[in-house]
Protein backbone atom coordinates (compact mmCIF):
# COMPACT_ATOMS: atom_id res chain seq x y z
CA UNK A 1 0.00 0.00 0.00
CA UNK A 2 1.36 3.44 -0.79
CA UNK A 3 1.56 6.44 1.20
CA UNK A 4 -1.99 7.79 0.49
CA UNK A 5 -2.44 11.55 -1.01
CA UNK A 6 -4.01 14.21 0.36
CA UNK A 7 -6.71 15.47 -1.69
CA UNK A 8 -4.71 18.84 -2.72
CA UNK A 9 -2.15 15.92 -3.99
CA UNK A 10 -4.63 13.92 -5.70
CA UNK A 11 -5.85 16.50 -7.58
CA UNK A 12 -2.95 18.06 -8.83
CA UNK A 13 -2.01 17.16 -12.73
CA UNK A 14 0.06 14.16 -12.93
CA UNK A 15 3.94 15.31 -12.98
CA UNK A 16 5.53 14.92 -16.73
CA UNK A 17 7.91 13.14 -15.76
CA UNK A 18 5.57 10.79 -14.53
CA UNK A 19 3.81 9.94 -17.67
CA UNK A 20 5.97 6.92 -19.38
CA UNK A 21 4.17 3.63 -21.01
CA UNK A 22 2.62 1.76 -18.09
CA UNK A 23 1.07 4.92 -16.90
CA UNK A 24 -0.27 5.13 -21.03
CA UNK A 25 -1.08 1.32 -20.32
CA UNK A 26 -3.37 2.62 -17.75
CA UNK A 27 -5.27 5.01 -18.37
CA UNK A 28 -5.81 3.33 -21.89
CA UNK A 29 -7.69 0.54 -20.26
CA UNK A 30 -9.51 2.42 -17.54
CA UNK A 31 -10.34 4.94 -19.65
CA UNK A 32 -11.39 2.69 -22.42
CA UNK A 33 -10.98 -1.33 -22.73
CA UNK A 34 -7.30 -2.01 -24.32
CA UNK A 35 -4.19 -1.00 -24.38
CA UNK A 36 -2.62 -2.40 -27.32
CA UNK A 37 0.84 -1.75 -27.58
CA UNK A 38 0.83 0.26 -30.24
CA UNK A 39 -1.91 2.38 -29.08
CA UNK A 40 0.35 2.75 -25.69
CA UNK A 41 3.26 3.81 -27.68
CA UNK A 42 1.09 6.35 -29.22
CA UNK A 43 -0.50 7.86 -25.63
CA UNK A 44 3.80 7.46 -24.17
CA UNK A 45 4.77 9.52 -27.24
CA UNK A 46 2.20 12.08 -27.63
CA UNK A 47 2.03 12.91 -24.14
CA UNK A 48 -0.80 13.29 -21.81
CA UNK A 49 -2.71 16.64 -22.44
CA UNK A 50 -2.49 15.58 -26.16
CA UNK A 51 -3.46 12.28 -25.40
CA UNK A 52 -6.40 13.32 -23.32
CA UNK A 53 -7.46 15.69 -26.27
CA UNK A 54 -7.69 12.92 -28.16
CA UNK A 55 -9.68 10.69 -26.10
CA UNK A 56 -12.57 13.38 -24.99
CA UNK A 57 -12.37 15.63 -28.10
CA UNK A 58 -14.27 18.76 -28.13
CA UNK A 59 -16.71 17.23 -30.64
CA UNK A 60 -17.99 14.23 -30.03
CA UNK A 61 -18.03 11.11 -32.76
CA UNK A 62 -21.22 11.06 -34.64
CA UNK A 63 -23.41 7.78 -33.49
CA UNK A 64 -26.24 7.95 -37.06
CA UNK A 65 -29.72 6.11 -36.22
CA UNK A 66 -29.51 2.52 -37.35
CA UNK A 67 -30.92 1.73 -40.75
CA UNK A 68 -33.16 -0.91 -39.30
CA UNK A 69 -34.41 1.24 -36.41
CA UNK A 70 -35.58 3.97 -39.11
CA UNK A 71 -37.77 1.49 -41.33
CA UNK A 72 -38.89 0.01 -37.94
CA UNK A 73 -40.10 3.58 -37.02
CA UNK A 74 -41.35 3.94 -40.54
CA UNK A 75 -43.37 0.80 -40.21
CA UNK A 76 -44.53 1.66 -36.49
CA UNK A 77 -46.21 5.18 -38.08
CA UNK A 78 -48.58 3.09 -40.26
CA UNK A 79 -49.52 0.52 -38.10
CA UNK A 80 -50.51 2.90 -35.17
CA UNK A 81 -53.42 4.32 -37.05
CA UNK A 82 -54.52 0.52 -37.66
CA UNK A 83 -54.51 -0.18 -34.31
CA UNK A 84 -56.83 2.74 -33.32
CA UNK A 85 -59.63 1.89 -36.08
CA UNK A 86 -59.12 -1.91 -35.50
CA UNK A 87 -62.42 -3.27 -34.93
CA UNK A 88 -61.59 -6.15 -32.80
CA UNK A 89 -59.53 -7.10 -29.70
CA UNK A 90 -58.18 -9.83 -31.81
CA UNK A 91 -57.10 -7.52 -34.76
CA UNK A 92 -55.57 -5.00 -31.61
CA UNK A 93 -53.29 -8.35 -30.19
CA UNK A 94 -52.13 -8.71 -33.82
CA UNK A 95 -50.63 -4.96 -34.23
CA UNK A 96 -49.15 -4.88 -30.99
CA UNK A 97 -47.21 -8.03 -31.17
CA UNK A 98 -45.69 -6.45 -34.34
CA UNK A 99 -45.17 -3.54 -32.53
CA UNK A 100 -43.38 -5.09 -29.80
CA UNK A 101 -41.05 -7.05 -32.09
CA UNK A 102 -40.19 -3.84 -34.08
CA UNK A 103 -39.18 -2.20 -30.82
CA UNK A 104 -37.40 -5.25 -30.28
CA UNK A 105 -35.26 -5.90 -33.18
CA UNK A 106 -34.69 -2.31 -33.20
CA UNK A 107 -33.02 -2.26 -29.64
CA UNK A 108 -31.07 -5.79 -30.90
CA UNK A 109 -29.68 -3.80 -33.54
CA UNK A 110 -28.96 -0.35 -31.75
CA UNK A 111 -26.84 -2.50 -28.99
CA UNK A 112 -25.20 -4.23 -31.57
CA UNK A 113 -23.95 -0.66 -33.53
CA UNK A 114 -23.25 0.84 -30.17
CA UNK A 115 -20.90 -2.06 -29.39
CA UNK A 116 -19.59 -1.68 -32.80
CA UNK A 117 -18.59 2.01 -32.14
CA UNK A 118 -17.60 1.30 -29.20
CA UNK A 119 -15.21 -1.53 -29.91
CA UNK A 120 -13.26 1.12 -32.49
CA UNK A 121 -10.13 1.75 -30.44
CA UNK A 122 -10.39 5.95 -31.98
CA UNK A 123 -13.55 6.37 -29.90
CA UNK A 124 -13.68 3.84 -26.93
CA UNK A 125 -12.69 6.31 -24.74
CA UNK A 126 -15.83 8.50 -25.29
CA UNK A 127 -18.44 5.61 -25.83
CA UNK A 128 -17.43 4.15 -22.72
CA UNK A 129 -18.30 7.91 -21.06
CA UNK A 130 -21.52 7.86 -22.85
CA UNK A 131 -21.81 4.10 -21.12
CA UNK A 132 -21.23 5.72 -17.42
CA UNK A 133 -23.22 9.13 -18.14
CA UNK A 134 -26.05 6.31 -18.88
CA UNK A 135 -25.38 4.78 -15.61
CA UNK A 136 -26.12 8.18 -13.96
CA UNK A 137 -29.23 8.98 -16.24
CA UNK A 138 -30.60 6.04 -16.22
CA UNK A 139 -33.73 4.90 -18.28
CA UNK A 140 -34.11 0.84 -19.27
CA UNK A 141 -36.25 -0.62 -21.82
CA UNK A 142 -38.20 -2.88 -19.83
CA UNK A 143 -40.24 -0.09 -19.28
CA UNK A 144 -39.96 2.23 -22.21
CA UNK A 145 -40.13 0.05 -24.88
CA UNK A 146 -39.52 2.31 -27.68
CA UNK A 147 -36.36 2.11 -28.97
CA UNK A 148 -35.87 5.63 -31.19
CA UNK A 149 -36.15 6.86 -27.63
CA UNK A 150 -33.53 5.25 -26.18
CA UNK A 151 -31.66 6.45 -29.64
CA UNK A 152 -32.79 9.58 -28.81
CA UNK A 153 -31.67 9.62 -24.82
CA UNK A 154 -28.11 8.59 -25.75
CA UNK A 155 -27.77 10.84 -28.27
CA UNK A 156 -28.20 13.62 -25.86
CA UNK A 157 -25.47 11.79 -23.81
CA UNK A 158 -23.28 12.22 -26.41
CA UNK A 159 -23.87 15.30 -28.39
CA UNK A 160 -23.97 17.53 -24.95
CA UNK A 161 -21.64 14.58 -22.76
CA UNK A 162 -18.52 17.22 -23.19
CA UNK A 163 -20.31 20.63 -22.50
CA UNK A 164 -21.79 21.63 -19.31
CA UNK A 165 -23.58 19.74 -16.98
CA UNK A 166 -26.44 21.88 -16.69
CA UNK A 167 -27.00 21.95 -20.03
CA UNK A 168 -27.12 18.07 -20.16
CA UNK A 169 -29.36 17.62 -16.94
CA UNK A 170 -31.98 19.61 -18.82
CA UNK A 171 -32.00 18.29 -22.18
CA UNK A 172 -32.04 15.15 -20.35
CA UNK A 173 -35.34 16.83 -18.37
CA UNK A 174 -36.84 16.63 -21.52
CA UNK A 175 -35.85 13.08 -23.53
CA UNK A 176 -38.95 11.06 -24.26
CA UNK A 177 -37.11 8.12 -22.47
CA UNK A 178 -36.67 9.82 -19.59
CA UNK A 179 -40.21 11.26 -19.37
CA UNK A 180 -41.03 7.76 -19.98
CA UNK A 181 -39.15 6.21 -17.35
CA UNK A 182 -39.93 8.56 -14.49
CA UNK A 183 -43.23 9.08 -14.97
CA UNK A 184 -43.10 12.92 -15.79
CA UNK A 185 -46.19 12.58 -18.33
CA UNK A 186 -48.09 11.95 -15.19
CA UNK A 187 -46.74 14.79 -13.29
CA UNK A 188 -49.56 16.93 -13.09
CA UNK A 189 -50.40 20.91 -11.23
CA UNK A 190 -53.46 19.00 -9.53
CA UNK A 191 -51.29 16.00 -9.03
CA UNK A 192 -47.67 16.12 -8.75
CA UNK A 193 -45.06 12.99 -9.08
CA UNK A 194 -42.06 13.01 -7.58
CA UNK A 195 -40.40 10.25 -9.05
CA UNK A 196 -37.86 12.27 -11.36
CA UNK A 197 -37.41 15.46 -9.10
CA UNK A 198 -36.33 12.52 -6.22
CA UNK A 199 -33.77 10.95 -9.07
CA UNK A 200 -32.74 14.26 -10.03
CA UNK A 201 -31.80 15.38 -6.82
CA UNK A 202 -30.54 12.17 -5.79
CA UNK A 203 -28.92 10.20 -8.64
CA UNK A 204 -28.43 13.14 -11.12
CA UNK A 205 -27.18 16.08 -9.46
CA UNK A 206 -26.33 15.94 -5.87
CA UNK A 207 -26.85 12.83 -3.59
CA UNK A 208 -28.16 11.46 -0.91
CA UNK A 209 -28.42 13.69 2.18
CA UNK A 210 -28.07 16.96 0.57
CA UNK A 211 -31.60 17.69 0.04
CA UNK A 212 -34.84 17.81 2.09
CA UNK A 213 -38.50 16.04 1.13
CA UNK A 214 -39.78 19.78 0.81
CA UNK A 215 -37.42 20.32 -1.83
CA UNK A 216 -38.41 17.28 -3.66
CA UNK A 217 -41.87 18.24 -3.44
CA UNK A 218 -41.76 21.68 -4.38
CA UNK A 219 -39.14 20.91 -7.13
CA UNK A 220 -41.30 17.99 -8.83
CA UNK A 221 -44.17 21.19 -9.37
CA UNK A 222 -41.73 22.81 -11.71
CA UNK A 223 -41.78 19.62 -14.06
CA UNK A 224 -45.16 19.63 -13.96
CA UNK A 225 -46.68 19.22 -17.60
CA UNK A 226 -43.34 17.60 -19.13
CA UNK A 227 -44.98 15.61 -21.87
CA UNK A 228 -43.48 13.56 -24.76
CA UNK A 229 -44.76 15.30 -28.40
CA UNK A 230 -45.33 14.27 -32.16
CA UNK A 231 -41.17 15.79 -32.31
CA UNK A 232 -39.97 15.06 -28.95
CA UNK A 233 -40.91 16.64 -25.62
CA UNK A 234 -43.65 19.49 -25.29
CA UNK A 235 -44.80 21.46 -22.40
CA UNK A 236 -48.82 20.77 -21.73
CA UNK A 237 -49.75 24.44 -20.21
CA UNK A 238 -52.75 23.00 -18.48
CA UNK A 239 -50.58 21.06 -16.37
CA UNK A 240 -47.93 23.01 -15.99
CA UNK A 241 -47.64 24.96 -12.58
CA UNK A 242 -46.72 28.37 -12.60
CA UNK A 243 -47.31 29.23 -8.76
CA UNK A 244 -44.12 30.11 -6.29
CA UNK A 245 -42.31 27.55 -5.13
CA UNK A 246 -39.72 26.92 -2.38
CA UNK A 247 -36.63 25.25 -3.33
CA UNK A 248 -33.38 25.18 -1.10
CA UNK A 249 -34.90 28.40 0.93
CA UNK A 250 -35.60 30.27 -2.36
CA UNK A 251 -38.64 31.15 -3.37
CA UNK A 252 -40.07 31.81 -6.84
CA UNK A 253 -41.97 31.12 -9.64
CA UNK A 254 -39.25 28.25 -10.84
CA UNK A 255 -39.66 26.39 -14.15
CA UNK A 256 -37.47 22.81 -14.27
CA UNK A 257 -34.94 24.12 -15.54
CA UNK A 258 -34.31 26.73 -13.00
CA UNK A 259 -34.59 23.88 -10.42
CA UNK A 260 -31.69 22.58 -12.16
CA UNK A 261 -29.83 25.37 -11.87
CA UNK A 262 -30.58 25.61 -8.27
CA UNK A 263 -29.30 21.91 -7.50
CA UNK A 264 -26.04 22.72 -9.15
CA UNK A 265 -25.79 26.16 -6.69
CA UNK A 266 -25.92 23.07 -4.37
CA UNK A 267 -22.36 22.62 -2.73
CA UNK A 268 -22.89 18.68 -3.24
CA UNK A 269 -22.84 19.28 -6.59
CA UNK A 270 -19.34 19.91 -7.15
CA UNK A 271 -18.15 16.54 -5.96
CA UNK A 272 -21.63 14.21 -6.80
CA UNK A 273 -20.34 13.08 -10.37
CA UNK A 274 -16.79 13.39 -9.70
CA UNK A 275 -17.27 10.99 -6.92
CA UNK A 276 -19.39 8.71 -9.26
CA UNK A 277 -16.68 8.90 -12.22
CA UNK A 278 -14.13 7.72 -9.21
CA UNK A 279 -16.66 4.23 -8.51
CA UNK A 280 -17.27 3.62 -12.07
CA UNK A 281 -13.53 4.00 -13.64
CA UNK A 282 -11.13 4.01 -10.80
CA UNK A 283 -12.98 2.06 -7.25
CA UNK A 284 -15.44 0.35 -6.12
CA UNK A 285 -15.28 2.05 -2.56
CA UNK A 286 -14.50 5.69 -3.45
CA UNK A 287 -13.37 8.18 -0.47
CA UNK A 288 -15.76 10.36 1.36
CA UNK A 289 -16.90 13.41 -1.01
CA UNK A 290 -14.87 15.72 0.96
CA UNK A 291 -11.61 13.85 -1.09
CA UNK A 292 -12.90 15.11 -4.34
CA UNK A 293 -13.55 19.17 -3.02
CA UNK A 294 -10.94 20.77 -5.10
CA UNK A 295 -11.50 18.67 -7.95
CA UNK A 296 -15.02 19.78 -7.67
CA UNK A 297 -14.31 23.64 -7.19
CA UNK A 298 -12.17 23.60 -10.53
CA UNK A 299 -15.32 21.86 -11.81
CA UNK A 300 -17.43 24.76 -10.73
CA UNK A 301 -15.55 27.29 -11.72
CA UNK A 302 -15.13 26.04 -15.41
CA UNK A 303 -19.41 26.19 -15.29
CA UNK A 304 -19.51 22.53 -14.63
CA UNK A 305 -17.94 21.81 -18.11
CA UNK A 306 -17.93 18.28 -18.68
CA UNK A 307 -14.80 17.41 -20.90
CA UNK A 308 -12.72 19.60 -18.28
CA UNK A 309 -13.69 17.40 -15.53
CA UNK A 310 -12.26 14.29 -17.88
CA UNK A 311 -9.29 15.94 -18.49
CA UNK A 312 -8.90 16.82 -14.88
CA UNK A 313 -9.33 13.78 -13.45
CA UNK A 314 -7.72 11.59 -15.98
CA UNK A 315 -4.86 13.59 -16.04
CA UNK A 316 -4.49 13.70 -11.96
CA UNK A 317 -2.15 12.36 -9.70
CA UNK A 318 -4.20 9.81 -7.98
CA UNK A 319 -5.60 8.59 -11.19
CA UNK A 320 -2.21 6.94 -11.57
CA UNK A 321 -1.52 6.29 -7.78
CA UNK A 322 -0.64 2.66 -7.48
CA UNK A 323 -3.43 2.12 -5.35
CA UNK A 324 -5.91 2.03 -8.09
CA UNK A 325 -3.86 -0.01 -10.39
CA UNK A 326 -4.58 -3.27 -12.37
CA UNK A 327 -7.12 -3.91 -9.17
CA UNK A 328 -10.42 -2.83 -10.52
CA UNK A 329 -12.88 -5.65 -12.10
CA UNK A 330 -13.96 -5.26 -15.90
CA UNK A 331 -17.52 -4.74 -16.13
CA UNK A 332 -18.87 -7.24 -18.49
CA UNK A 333 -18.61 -4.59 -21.83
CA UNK A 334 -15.30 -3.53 -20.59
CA UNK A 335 -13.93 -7.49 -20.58
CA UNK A 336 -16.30 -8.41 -23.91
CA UNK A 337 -14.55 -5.41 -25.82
CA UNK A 338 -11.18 -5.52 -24.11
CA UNK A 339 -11.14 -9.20 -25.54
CA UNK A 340 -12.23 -8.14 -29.21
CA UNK A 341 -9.46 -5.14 -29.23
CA UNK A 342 -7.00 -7.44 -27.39
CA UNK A 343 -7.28 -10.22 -29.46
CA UNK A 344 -7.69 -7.36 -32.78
CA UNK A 345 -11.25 -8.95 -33.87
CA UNK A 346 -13.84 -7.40 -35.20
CA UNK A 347 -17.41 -8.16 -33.21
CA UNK A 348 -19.45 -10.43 -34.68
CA UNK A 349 -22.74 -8.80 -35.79
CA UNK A 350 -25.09 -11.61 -34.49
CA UNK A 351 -26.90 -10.89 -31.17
CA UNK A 352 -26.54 -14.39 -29.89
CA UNK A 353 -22.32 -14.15 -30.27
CA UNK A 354 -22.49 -10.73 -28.49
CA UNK A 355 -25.46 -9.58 -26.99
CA UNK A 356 -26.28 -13.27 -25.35
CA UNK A 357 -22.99 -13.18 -24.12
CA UNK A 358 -22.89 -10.00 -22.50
CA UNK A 359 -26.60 -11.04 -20.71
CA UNK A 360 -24.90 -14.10 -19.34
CA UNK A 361 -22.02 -12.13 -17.99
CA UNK A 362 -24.54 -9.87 -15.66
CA UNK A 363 -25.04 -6.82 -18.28
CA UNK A 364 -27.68 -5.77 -20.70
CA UNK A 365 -27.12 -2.17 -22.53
CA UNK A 366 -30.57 -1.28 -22.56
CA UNK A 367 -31.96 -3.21 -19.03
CA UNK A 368 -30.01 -1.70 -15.61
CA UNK A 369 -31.32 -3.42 -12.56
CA UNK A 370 -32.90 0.01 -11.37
CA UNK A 371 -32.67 3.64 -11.21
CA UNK A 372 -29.41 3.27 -9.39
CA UNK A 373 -27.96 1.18 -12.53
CA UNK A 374 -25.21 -1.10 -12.63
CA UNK A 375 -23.38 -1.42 -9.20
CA UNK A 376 -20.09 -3.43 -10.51
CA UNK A 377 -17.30 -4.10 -8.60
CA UNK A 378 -17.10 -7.30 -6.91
CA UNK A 379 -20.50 -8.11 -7.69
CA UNK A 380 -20.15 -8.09 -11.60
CA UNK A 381 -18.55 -11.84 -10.52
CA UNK A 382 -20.23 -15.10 -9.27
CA UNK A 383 -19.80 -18.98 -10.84
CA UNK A 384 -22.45 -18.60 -13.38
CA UNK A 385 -21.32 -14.73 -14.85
CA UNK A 386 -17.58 -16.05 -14.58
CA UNK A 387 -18.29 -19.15 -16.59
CA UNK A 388 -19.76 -16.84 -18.84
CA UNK A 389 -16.65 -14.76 -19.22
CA UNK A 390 -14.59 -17.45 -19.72
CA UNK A 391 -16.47 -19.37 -22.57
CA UNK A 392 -16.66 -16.14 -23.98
CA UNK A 393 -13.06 -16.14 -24.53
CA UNK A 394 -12.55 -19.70 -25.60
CA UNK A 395 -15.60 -18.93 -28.12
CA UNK A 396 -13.41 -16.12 -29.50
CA UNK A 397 -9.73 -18.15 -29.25
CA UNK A 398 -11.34 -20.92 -31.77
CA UNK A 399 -12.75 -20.37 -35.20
CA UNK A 400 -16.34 -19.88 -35.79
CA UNK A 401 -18.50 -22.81 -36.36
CA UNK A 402 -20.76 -21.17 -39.19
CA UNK A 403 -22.65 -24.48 -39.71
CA UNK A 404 -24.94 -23.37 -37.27
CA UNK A 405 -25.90 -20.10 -38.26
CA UNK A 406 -28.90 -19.49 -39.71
CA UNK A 407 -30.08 -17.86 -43.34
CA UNK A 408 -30.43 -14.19 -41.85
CA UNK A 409 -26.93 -14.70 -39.27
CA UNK A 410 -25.19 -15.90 -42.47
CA UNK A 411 -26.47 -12.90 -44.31
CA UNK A 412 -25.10 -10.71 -41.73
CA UNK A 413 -22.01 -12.04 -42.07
CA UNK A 414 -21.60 -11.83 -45.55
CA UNK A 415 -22.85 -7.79 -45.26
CA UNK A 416 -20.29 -7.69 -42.34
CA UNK A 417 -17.39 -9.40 -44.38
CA UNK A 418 -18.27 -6.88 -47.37
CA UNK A 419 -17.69 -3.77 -45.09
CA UNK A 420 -14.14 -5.30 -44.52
CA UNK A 421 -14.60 -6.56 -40.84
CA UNK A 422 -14.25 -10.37 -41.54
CA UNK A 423 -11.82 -11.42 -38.07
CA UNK A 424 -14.42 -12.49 -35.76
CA UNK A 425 -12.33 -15.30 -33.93
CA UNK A 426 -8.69 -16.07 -33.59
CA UNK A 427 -7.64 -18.68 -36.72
CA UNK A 428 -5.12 -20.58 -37.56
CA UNK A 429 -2.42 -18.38 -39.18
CA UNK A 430 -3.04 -16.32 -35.99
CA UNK A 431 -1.81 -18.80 -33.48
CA UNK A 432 0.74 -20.23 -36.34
CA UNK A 433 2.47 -16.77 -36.17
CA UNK A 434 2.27 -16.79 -32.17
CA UNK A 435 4.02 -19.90 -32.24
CA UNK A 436 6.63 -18.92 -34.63
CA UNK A 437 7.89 -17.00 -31.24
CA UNK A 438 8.62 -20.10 -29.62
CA UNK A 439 7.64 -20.97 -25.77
CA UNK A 440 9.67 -18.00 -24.23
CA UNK A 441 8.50 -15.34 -26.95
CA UNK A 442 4.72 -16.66 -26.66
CA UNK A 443 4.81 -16.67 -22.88
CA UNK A 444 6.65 -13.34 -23.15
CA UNK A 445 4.04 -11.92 -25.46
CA UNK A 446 0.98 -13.38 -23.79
CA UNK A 447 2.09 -11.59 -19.96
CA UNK A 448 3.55 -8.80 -21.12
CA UNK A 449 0.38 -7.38 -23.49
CA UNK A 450 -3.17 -9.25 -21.73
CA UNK A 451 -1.90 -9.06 -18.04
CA UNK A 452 -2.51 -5.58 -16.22
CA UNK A 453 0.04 -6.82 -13.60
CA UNK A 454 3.52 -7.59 -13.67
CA UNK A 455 4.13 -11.08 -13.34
CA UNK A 456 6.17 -13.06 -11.24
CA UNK A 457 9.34 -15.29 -12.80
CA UNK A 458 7.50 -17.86 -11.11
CA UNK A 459 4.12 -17.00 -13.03
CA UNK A 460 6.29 -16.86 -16.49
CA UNK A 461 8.39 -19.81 -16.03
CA UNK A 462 4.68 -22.14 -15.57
CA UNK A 463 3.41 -20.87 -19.36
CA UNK A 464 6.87 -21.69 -20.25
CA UNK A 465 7.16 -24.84 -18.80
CA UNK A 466 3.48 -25.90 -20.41
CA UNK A 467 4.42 -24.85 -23.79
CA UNK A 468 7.74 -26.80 -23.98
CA UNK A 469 5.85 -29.67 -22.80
CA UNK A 470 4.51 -32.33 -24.78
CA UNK A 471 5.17 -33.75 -28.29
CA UNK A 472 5.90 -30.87 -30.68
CA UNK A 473 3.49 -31.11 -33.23
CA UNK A 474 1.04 -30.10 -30.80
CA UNK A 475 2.76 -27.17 -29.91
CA UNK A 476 0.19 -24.74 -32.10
CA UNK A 477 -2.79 -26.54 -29.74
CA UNK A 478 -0.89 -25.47 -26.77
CA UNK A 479 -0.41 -21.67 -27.73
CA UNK A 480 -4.24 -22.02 -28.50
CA UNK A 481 -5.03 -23.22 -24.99
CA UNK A 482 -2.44 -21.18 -23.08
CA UNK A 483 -3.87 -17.76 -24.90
CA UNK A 484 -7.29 -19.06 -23.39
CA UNK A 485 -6.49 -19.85 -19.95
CA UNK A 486 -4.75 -16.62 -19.51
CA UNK A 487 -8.10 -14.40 -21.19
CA UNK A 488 -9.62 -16.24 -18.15
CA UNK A 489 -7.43 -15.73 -15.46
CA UNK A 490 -8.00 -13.62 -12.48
CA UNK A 491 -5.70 -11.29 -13.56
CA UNK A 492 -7.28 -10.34 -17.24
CA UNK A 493 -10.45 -9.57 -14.97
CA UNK A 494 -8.79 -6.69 -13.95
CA UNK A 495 -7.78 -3.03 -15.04
C-alpha cells in the first residue's frame, strides 16, 4: 500500500515526468478497454494533455440512427393508425405483437452498432463515457419500450456529454425516455409525481443527504406538464404549474430548468459526479466526497464543463496512484470489448455471439437493474457470470462454427465481411504466427500485453514450462489453450 495523497495531492495534474508507457497502459484501459501496444506507444509519445485531447475531443463522434431502427419507425407510423380503427380485440393483439417485435429488433440492432462504435479503439474512450453518463441517467427498456427513444436519450449523452452539466441535466429533463421512465407525463399541477425530481436530486445532481422532502416536493411542481410530443418533448400548459415555489430556501416562480440550476448552486454538486466517475472508472469504494472538493471547485468554476472534468481527473495524480492499479474488475462490456481489441477482432454482428454473451455475464445495454444502474465491482462476478466470461473467450480463441448459423446470421455475415470486418475469432495463421515465437516469446508476449500486472518469474516460467511440454506437433494446440487460460485468469479480470 502506498503512502496515500491528500486530496490537494490527488488533484494536482500528474507530474511529466511521470507519464511513461505503463502509466499510457493505464489510463488506456480504464479509460477505455485495451491497451494495445501500439496504441500505448502512441499515448507514451504524444504525451498526456495531447493524449487526453484525443480521447474526450471537443466534438464528439457522430453515433447515425440505425438503418433498421428507421424502417422500424417507418413501419410503427402506419400501423398505429390501424390499431386505433381496428375493430376487434383480436385484430388489436395482432398490431401490438408487431409492434413489440419492431421495438425489439430495433433495440437488438442499436446494442449491436453501439458495441460496434464502441469496440473502435479511436472512440472507446468516449463511448465508454456515454456508457457511465447512462449509468447516472438512467432509463431501461423494460419499461420504455420504444427504442428511437432510447436512440434519442443517448444521443443527448453524447452530443452535450462534453459541455456543461447543466446543459445536459436539462435536455435530459426533456428526452422522451426519460419522461417515460420517471413518470413525468403523469406529473400533473393537480397532481404532482415526484419520481424524477427525487432521481434528479438524488442520482443526477447531488446525492443522498443533501436535500430535504420539501425540496423534492416543491421541485417535482416545476416539471409539472413535461410531456413527450409528435417531435420530442412538449410542455402541456394546463398542467404546468406556474405558482411560487420553495426550493433550497428560495422562493419563486421556478420552471425545471431553474430547479436545475438551483441543485447545481448546491455545494454537493461539485463533488456528486466526480465521486461517481471515481466508482465507475477508478474504485469500487471511493473516499468520502470531501476527497474530491478541489477537484469539484475547478469543476465549478469552469461552469460545470464536462470534458474539463475528464481531463482533470484523468490527467491527476491519484488517477495513476498505485493504489488504483490493475485492481479494478472489468464490467462485463469492458472485458467483452477488451477481448475483441485485445485479441484485434472485429465483433461479430449476431446478437446471440455478443449480446447473449454479454446477458450471461450480468449486463444488458438497454436493461439496468434500477434507477441506481449497474453497481459493478465485486459483484459483476459469481460462478455462473464467470463461466460466462470465460467461454466467452474460448468462443473467441477458436474459429467460428458457421454451420450453425442461420439464413439471416449468415447474411449478416456476408454484409459484415463486405464492409471489410471479416476477423471475428482467432484462426489458424493467428496462433501459427504466435508460435513462430517459440515458448519464451509466446509466454513473453501473452504476460507482457493481456496481463494488467507484472508477473512473477515464477508465473512466467509455468506458461513456459506448459508450452515446452509435450510432443511438438502439438505445440500450435498449446499456444491455443495457453492464450485461453490466460483471457480467463483472475488477472485479465482486472484493469
Amino acid at each position: 500500500m502506498s503512502a496515500p495523497l491528500t486530496p490537494e495531492q490527488a488533484w494536482q495534474p500528474l507530474p511529466a515526468t511521470s507519464w511513461d508507457s505503463a502509466a499510457a497502459r493505464h489510463l488506456l484501459r480504464r479509460a477505455g478497454w485495451a491497451a494495445r501496444p501500439d496504441d500505448v506507444a502512441r499515448a507514451f509519445a504524444d504525451g498526456l494533455p495531447a493524449t487526453l485531447n484525443r480521447l474526450f475531443p471537443e466534438t464528439p463522434p457522430s453515433f447515425p440512427r440505425p438503418v433498421f431502427m428507421v424502417k422500424a419507425e417507418t413501419r410503427l407510423t402506419e400501423l398505429r393508425p390501424k390499431k386505433r380503427a381496428a375493430n376487434t380485440p383480436e385484430e388489436r393483439q395482432i398490431i401490438d405483437r408487431e409492434e413489440r417485435e419492431l421495438e425489439r429488433l430495433a433495440s437488438v440492432e442499436f446494442s449491436l452498432k453501439w458495441l460496434q462504435a464502441a469496440a473502435d479503439p479511436e472512440r472507446s474512450a468516449y463511448e465508454k463515457w456515454v456508457l457511465f453518463l447512462a449509468d447516472v441517467y438512467v432509463v431501461a427498456f423494460e419499461k420504455v419500450r420504444r427504442a428511437d427513444y432510447h436512440y434519442i436519450h443517448r444521443d443527448l449523452l453524447r452530443t452535450l456529454g462534453a459541455g456543461p452539466a447543466t446543459e445536459l441535466t436539462k435536455a435530459i429533463s426533456r428526452s422522451p425516455a426519460m419522461i417515460d421512465y420517471l413518470d413525468l407525463s403523469r406529473n400533473s399541477r393537480r397532481a404532482p409525481n415526484e419520481n424524477f425530481a427525487r432521481e434528479l436530486l438524488e442520482l443526477f445532481v447531488l446525492g443522498e443527504g443533501h436535500y430535504a422532502e420539501g425540496d423534492i416536493k416543491q421541485a417535482a411542481r416545476a416539471f409539472a406538464g413535461y410531456r413527450i410530443g409528435k417531435n420530442g418533448y412538449r410542455l402541456d400548459a394546463r398542467s404546468a404549474d406556474t405558482g411560487p415555489k420553495t426550493v433550497f430556501g428560495q422562493t419563486g416562480p421556478w420552471t425545471g430548468d431553474e430547479v436545475i440550476d438551483l441543485a447545481y448552486a448546491q455545494p454537493a454538486a461539485a463533488t456528486f459526479l466526480p465521486r461517481e466517475m471515481a466508482r465507475f472508472y477508478l474504485t469500487d469504494s471511493p473516499p468520502p466526497s470531501e476527497f474530491f472538493a478541489p477537484l469539484g471547485a475547478a469543476w465549478r468554476a469552469s461552469g460545470f464543463a464536462l470534458r474539463k472534468l475528464c481531463h482533470a481527473f484523468f490527467g491527476s495524480t491519484v488517477f495513476y496512484h498505485p493504489d488504483y492499479q490493475a485492481n479494478y474488475i472489468k464490467s462485463p462490456v469492458h472485458y467483452l470489448l477488451g477481448l475483441v481489441q485485445d485479441l484485434r477482432l472485429d465483433l461479430t454482428p449476431l446478437p446471440r455471439s455478443t449480446l447473449q454473451p454479454l446477458r450471461q455475464m450480468g449486463q444488458n445495454l438497454l436493461e439496468p437493474p434500477n434507477v441506481r444502474g449497474w453497481v459493478g465491482g465485486r459483484l459483476w462476478i459469481n460462478s455462473s457470470t464467470l463461466a460466462a466470461r470465460r467461454q466467452f473467450a474460448k468462443t473467441l480463441c477458436n474459429p467460428l462454427d458457421e454451420g450453425t448459423l442461420n439464413a439471416d446470421e449468415r447474411l449478416e455475415l456476408t454484409a459484415a465481411r463486405d464492409a471489410g470486418r471479416f476477423r471475428f475469432s482467432v484462426d489458424e495463421d493467428r496462433i501459427h504466427d504466435l508460435a513462430s515465437l517459440g515458448p519464451r516469446g509466446v509466454a513473453d508476449r501473452l504476460c507482457d500485453f493481456f496481463l494488467p500486472v507484472a508477473v512473477t518469474p515464477a508465473y512466467r516460467a509455468t506458461v513456459v514450462d506448459y508450452l515446452d511440454s509435450g510432443p511438438k506437433e502439438e505445440f500450435e494446440d498449446r499456444v491455443r489453450r495457453a492464450t485461453i487460460a490466460l483471457l480467463q485468469s483472475p488477472e485479465y479480470q482486472l484493469c
